[in-house]
PDB file of N, CA and C in Angstrom:
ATOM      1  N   UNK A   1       0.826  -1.187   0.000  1.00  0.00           N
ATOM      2  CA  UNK A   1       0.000   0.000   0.000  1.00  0.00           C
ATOM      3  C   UNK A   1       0.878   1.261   0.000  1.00  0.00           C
ATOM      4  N   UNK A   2       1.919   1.636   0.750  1.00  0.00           N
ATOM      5  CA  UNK A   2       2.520   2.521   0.756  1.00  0.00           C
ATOM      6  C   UNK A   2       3.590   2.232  -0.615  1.00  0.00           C
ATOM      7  N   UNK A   3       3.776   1.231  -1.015  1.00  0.00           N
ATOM      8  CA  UNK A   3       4.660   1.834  -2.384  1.00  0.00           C
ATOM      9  C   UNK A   3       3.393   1.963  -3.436  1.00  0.00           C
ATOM     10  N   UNK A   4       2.497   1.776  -3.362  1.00  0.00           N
ATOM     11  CA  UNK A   4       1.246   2.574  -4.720  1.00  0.00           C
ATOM     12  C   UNK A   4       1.319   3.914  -3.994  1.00  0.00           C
ATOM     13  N   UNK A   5       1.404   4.414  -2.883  1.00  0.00           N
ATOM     14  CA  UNK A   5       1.087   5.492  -2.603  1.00  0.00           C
ATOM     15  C   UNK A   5       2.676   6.196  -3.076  1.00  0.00           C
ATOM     16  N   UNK A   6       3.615   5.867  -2.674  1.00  0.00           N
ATOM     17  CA  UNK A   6       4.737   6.562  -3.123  1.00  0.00           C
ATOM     18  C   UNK A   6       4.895   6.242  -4.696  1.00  0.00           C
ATOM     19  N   UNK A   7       4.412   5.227  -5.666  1.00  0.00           N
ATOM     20  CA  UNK A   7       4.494   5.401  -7.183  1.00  0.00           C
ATOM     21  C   UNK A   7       3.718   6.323  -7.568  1.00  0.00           C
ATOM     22  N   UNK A   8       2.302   6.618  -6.935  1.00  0.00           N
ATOM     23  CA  UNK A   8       1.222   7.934  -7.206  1.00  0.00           C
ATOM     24  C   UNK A   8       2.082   8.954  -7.059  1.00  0.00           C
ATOM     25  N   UNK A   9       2.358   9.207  -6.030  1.00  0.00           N
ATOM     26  CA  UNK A   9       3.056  10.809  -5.988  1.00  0.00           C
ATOM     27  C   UNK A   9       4.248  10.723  -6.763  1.00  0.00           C
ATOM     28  N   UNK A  10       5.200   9.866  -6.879  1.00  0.00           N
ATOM     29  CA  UNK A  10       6.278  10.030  -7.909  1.00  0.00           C
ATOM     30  C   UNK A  10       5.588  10.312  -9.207  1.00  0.00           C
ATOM     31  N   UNK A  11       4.381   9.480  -9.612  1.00  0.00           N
ATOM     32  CA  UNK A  11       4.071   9.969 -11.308  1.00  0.00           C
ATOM     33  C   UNK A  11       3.393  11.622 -11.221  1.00  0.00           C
ATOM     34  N   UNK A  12       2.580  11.929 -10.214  1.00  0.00           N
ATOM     35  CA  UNK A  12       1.924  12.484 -10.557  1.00  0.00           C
ATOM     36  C   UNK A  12       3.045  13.800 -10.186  1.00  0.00           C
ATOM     37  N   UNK A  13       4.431  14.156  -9.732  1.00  0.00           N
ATOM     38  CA  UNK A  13       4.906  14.646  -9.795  1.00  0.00           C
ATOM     39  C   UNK A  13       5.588  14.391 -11.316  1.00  0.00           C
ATOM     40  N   UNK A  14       6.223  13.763 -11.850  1.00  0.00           N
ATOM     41  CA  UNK A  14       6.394  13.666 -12.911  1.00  0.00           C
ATOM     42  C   UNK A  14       5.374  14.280 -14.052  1.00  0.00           C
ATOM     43  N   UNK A  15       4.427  14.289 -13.932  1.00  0.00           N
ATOM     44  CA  UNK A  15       3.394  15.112 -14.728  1.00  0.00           C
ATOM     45  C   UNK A  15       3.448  16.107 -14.546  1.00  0.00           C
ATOM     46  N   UNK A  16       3.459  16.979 -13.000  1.00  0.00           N
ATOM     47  CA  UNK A  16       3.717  18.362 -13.288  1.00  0.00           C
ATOM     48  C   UNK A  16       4.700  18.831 -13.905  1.00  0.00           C
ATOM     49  N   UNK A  17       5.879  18.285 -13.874  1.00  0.00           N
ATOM     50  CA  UNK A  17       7.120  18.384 -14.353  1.00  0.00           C
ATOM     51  C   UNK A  17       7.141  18.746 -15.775  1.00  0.00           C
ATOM     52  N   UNK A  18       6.097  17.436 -16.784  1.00  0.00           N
ATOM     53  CA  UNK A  18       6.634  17.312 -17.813  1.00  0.00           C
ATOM     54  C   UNK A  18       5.692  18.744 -18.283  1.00  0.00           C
ATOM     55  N   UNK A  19       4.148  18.771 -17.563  1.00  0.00           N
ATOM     56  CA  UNK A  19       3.400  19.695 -18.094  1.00  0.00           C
ATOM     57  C   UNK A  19       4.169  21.256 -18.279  1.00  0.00           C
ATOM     58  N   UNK A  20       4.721  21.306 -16.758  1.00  0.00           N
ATOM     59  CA  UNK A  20       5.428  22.647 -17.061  1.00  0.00           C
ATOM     60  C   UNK A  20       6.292  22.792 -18.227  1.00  0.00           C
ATOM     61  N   UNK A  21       7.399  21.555 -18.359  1.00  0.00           N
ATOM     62  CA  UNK A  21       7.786  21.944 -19.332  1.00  0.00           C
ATOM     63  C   UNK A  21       7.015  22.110 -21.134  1.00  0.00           C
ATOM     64  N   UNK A  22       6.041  21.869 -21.228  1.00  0.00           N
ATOM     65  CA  UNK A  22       5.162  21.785 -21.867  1.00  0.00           C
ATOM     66  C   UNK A  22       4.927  23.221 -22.034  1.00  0.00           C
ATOM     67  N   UNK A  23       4.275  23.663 -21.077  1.00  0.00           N
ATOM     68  CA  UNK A  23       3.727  24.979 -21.383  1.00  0.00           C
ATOM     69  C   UNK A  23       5.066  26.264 -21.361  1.00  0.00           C
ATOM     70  N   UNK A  24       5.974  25.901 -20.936  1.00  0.00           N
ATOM     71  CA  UNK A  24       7.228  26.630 -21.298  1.00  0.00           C
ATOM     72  C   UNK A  24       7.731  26.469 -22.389  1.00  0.00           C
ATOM     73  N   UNK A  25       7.995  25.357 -23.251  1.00  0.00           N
ATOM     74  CA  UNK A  25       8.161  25.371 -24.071  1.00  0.00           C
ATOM     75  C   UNK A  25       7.268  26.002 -25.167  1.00  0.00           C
ATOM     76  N   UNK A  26       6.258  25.696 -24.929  1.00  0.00           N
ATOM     77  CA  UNK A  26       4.902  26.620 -26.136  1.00  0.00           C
ATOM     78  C   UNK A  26       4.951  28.024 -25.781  1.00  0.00           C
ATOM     79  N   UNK A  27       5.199  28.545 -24.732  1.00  0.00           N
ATOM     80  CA  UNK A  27       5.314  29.946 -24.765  1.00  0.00           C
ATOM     81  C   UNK A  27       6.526  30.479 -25.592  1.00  0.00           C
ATOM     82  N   UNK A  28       7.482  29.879 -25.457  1.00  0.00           N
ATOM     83  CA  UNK A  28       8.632  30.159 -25.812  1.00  0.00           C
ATOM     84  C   UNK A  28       8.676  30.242 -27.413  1.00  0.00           C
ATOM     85  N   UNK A  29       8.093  29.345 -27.817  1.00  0.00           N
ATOM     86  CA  UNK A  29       7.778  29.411 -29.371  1.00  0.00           C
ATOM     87  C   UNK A  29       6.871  31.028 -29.838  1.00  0.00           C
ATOM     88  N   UNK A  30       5.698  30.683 -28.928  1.00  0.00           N
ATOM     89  CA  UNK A  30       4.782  31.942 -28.897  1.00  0.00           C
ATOM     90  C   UNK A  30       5.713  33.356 -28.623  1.00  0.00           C
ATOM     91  N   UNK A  31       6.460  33.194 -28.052  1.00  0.00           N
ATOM     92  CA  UNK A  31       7.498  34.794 -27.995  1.00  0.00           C
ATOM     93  C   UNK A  31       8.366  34.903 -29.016  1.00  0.00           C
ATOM     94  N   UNK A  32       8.897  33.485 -29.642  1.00  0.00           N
ATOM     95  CA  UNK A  32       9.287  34.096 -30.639  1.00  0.00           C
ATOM     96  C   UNK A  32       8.793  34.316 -32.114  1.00  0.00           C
ATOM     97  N   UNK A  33       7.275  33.824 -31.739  1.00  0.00           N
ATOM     98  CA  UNK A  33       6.928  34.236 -32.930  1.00  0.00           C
ATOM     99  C   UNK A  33       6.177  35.671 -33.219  1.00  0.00           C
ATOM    100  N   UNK A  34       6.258  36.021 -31.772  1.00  0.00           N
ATOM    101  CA  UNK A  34       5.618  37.817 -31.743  1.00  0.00           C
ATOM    102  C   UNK A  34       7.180  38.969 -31.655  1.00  0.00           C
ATOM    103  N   UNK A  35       8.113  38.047 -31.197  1.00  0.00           N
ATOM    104  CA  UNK A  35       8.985  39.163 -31.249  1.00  0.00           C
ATOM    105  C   UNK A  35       9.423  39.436 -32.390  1.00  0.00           C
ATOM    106  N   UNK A  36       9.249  38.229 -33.586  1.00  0.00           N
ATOM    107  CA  UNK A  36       9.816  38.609 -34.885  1.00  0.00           C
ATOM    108  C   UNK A  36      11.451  38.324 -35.139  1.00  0.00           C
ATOM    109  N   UNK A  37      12.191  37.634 -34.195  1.00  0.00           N
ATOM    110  CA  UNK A  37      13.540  37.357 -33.766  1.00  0.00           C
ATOM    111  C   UNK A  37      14.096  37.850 -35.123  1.00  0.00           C
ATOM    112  N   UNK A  38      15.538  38.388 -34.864  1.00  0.00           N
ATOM    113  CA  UNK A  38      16.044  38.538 -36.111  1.00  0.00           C
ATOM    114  C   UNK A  38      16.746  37.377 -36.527  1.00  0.00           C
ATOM    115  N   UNK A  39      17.249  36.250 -35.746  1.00  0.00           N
ATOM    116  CA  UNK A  39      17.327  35.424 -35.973  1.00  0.00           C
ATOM    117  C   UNK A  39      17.026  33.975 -37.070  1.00  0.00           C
ATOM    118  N   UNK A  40      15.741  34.528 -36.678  1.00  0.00           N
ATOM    119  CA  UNK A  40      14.450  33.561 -37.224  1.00  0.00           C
ATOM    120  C   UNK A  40      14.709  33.687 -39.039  1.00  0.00           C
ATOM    121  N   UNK A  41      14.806  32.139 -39.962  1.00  0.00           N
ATOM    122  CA  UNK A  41      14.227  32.240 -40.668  1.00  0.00           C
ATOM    123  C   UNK A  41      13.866  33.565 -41.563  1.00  0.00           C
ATOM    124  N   UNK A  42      14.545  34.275 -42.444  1.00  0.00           N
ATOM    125  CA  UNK A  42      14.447  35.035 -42.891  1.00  0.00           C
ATOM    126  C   UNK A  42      12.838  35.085 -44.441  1.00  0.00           C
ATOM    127  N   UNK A  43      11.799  35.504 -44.320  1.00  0.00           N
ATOM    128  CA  UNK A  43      10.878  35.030 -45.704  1.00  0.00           C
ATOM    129  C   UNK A  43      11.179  36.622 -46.384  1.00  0.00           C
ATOM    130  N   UNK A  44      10.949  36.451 -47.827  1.00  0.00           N
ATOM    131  CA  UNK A  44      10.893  36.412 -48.753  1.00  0.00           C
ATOM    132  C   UNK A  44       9.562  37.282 -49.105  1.00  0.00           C
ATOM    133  N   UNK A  45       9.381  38.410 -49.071  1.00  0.00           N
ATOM    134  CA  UNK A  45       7.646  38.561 -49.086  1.00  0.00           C
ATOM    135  C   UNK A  45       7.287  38.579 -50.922  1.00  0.00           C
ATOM    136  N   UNK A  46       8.400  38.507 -52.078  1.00  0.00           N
ATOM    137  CA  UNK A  46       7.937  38.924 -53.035  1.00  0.00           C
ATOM    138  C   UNK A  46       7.929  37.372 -53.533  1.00  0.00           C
ATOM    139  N   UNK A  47       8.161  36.297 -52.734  1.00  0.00           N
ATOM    140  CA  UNK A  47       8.184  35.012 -53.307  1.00  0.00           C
ATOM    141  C   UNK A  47       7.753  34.226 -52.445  1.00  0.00           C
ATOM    142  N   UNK A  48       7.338  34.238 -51.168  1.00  0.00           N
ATOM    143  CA  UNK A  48       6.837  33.608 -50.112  1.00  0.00           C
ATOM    144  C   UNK A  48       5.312  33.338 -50.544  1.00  0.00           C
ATOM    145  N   UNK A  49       5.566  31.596 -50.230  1.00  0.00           N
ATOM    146  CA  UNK A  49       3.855  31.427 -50.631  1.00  0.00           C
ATOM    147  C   UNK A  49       2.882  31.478 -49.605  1.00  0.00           C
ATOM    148  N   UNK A  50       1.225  31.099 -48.879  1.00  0.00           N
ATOM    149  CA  UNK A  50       0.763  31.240 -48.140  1.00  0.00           C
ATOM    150  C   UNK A  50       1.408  30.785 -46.246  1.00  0.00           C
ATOM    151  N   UNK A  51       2.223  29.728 -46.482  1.00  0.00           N
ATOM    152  CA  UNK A  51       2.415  29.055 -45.539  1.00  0.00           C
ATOM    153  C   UNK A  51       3.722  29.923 -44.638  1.00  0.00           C
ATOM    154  N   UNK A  52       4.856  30.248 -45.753  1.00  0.00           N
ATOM    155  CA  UNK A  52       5.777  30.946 -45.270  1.00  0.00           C
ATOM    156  C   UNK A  52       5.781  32.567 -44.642  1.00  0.00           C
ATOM    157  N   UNK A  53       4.344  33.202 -45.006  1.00  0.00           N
ATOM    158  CA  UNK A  53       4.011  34.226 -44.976  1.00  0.00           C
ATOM    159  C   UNK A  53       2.959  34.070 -43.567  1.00  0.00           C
ATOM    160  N   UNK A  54       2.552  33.225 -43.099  1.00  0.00           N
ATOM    161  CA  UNK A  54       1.849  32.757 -41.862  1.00  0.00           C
ATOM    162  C   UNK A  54       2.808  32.314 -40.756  1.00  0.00           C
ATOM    163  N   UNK A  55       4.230  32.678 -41.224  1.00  0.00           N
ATOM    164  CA  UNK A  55       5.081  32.038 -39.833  1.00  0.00           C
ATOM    165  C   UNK A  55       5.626  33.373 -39.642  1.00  0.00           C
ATOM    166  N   UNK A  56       5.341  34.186 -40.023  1.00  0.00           N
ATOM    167  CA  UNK A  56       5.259  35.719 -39.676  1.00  0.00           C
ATOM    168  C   UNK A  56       4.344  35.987 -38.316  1.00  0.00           C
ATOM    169  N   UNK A  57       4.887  37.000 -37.703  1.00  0.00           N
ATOM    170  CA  UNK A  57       4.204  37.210 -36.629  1.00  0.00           C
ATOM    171  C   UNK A  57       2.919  38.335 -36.821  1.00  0.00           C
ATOM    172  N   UNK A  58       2.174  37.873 -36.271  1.00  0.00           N
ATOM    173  CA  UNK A  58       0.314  38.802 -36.653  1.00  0.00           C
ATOM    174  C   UNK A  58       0.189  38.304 -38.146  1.00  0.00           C
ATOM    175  N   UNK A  59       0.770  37.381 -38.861  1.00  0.00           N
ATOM    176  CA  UNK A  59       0.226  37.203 -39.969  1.00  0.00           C
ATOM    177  C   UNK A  59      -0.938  35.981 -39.920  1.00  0.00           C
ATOM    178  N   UNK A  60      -2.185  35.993 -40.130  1.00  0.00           N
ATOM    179  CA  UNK A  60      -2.655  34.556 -40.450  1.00  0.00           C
ATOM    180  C   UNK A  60      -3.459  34.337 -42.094  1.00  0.00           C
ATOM    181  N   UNK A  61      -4.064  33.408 -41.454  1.00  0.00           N
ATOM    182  CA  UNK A  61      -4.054  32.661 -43.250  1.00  0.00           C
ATOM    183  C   UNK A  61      -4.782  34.151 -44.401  1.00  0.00           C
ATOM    184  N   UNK A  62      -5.787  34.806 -44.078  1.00  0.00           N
ATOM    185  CA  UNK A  62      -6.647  35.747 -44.583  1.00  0.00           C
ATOM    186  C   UNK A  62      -5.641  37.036 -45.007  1.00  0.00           C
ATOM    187  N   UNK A  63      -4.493  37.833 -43.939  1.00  0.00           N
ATOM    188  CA  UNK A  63      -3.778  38.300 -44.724  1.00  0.00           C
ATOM    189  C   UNK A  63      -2.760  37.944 -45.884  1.00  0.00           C
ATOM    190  N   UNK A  64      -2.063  36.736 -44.974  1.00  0.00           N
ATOM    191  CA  UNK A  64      -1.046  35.768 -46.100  1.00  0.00           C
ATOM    192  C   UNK A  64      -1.780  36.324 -47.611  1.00  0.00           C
ATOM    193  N   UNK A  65      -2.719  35.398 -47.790  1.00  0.00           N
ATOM    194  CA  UNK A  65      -3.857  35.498 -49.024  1.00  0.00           C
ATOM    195  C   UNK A  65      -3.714  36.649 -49.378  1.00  0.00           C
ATOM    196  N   UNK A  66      -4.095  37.841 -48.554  1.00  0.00           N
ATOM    197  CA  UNK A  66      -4.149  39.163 -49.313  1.00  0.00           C
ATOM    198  C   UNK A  66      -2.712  39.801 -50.024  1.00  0.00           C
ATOM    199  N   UNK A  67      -1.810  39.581 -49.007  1.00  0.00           N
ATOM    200  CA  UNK A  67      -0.170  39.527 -49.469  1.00  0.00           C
ATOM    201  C   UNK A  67       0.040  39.144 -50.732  1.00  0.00           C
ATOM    202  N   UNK A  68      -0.545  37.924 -51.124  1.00  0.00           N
ATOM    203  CA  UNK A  68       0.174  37.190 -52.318  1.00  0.00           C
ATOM    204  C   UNK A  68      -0.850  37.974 -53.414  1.00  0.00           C
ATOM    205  N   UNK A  69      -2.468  38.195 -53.040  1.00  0.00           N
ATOM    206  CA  UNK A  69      -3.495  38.819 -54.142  1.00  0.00           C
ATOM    207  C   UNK A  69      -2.669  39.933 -54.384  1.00  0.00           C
ATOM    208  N   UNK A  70      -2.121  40.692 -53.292  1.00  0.00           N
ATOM    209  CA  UNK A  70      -1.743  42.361 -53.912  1.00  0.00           C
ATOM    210  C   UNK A  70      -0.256  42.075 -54.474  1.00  0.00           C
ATOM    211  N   UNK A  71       0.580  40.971 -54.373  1.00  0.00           N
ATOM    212  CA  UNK A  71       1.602  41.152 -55.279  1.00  0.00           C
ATOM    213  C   UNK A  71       0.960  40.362 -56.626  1.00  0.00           C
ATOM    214  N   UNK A  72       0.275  40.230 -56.805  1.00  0.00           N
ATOM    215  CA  UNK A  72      -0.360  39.538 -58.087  1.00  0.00           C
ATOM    216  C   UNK A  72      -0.193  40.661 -59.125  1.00  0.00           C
ATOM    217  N   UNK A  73      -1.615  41.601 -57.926  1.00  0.00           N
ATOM    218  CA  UNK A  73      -1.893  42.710 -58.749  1.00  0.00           C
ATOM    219  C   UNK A  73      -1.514  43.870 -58.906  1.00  0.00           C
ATOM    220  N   UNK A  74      -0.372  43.889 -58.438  1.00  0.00           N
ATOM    221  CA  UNK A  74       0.919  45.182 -58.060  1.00  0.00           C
ATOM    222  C   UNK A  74       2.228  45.006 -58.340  1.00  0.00           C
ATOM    223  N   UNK A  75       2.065  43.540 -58.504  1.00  0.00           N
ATOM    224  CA  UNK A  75       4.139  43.571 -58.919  1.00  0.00           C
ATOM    225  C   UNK A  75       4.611  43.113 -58.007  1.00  0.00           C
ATOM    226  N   UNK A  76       5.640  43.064 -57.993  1.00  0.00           N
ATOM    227  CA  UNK A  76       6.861  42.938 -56.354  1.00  0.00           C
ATOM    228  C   UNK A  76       6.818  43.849 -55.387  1.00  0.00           C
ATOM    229  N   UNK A  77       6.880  44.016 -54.215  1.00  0.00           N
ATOM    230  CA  UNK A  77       7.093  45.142 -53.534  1.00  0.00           C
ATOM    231  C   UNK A  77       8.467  45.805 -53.472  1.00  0.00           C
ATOM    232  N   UNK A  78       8.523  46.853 -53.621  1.00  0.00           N
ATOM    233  CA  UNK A  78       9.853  47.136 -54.061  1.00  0.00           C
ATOM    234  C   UNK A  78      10.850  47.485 -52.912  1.00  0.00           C
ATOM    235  N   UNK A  79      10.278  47.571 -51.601  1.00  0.00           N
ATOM    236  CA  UNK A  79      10.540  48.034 -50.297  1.00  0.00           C
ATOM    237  C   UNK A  79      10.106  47.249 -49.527  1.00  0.00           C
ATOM    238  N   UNK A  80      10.728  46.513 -48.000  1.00  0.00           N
ATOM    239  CA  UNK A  80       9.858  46.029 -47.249  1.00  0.00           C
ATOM    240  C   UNK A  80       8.591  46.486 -46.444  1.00  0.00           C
ATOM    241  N   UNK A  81       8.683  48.493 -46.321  1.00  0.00           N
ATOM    242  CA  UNK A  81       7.759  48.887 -46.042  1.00  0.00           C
ATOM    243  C   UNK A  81       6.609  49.098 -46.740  1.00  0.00           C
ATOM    244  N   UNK A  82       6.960  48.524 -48.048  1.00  0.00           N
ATOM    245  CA  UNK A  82       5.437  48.622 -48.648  1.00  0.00           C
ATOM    246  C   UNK A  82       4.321  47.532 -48.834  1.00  0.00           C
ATOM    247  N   UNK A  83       4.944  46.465 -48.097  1.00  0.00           N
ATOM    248  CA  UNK A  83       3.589  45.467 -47.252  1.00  0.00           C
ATOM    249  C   UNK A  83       2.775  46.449 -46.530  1.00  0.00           C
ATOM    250  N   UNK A  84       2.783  47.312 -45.939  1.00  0.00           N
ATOM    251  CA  UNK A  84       1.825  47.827 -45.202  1.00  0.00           C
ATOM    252  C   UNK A  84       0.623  48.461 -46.352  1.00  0.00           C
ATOM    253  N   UNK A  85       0.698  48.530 -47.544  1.00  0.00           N
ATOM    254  CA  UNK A  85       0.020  49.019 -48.408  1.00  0.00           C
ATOM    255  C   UNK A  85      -1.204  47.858 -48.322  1.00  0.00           C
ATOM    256  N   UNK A  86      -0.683  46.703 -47.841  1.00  0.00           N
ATOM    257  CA  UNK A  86      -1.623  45.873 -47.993  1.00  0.00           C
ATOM    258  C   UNK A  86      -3.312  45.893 -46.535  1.00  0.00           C
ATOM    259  N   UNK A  87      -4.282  45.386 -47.170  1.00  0.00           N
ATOM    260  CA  UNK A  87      -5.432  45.725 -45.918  1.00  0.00           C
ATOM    261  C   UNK A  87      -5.032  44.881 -44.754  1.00  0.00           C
ATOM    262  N   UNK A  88      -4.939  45.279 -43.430  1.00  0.00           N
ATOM    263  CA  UNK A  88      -4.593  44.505 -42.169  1.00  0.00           C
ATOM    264  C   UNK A  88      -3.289  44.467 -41.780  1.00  0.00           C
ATOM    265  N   UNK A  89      -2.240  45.218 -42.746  1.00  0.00           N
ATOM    266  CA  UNK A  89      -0.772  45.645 -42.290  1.00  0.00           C
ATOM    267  C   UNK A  89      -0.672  47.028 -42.270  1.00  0.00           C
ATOM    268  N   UNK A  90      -0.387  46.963 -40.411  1.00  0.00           N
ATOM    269  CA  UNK A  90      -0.539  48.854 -40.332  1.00  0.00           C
ATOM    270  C   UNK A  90       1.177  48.634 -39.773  1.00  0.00           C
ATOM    271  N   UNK A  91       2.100  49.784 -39.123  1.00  0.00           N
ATOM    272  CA  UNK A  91       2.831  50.260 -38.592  1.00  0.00           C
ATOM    273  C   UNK A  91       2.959  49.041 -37.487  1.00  0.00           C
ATOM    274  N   UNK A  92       2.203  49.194 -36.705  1.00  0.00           N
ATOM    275  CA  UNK A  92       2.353  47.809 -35.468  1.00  0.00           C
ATOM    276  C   UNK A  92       2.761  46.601 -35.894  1.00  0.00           C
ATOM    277  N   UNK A  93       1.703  46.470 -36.765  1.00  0.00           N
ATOM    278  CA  UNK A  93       1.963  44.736 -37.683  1.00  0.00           C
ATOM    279  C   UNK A  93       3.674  44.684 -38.009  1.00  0.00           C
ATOM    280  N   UNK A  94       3.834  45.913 -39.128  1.00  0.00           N
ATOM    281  CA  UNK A  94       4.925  45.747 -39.923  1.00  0.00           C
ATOM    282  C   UNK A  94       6.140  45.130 -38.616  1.00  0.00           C
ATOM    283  N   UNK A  95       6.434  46.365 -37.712  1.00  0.00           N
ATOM    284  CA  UNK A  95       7.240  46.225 -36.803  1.00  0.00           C
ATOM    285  C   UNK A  95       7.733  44.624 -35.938  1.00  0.00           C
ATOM    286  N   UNK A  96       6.432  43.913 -35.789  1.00  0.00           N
ATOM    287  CA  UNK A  96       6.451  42.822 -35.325  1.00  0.00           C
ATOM    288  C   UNK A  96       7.091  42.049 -36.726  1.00  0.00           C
ATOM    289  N   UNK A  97       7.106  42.361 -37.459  1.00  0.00           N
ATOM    290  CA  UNK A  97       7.865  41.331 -38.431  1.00  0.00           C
ATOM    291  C   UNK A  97       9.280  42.424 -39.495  1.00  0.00           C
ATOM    292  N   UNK A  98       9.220  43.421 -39.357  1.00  0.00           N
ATOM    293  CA  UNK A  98      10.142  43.546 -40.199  1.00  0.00           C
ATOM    294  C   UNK A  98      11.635  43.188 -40.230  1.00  0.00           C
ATOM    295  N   UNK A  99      12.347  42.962 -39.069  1.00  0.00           N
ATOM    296  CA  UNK A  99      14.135  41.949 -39.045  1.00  0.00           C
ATOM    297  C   UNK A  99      13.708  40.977 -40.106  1.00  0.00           C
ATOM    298  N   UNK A 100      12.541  39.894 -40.297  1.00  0.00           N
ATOM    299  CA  UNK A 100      12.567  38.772 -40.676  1.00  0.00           C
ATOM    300  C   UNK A 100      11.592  38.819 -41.831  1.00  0.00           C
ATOM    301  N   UNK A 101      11.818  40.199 -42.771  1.00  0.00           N
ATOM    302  CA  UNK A 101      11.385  39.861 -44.267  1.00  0.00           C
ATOM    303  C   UNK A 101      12.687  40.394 -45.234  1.00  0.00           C
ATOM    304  N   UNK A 102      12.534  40.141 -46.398  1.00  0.00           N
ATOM    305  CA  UNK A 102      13.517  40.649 -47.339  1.00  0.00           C
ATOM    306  C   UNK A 102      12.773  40.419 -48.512  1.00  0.00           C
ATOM    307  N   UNK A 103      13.287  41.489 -49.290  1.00  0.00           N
ATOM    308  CA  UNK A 103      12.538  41.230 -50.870  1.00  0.00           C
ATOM    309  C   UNK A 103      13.422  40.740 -51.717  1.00  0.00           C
TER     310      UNK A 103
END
């Protein structure tokens, strides 16, 4: 009886353990995908397709889309600041991603 009781608390300490590291680790991803690391993966905005343009930070699938519609119908961007021309990229947005675009 007392070693089920000491295997309970050993696992169920082991679970907090692994959970924390769990949720530390997902944050950690989550910060770097808002800080925009300069680090990170450099995309491409005049050749980046939907998927690579969604690992951008504040980007999701609906702007991606609009990104690729307005270089359709505009050309290349000739500047990285002129993603913001696009609807749903203001000044804030840009900032959170600009280290980690290049044209």
């Amino acid at each position: 009886m007392i070693k089920i009781k000491k295997l309970v608390s050993i696992t169920f300490v082991l679970l907090l353990v692994v959970s924390f590291l769990m949720v530390l680790g997902g944050s950690a991803y989550a910060q770097e995908k808002q800080s925009g690391d300069a680090n990170a993966v450099k995309v491409n905005i005049n050749t980046a397709g939907k998927e690579q343009l969604m690992d951008l930070p504040r980007i999701g699938e609906k702007i991606a889309e609009r990104i690729i519609e307005y270089r359709e119908k505009n050309g290349k961007f000739k500047r990285p600041e002129d993603i913001m021309k696009v609807k749903g990229i203001g000044e804030k947005t840009f900032k959170k991603f600009e280290k980690r675009i290049v044209i």
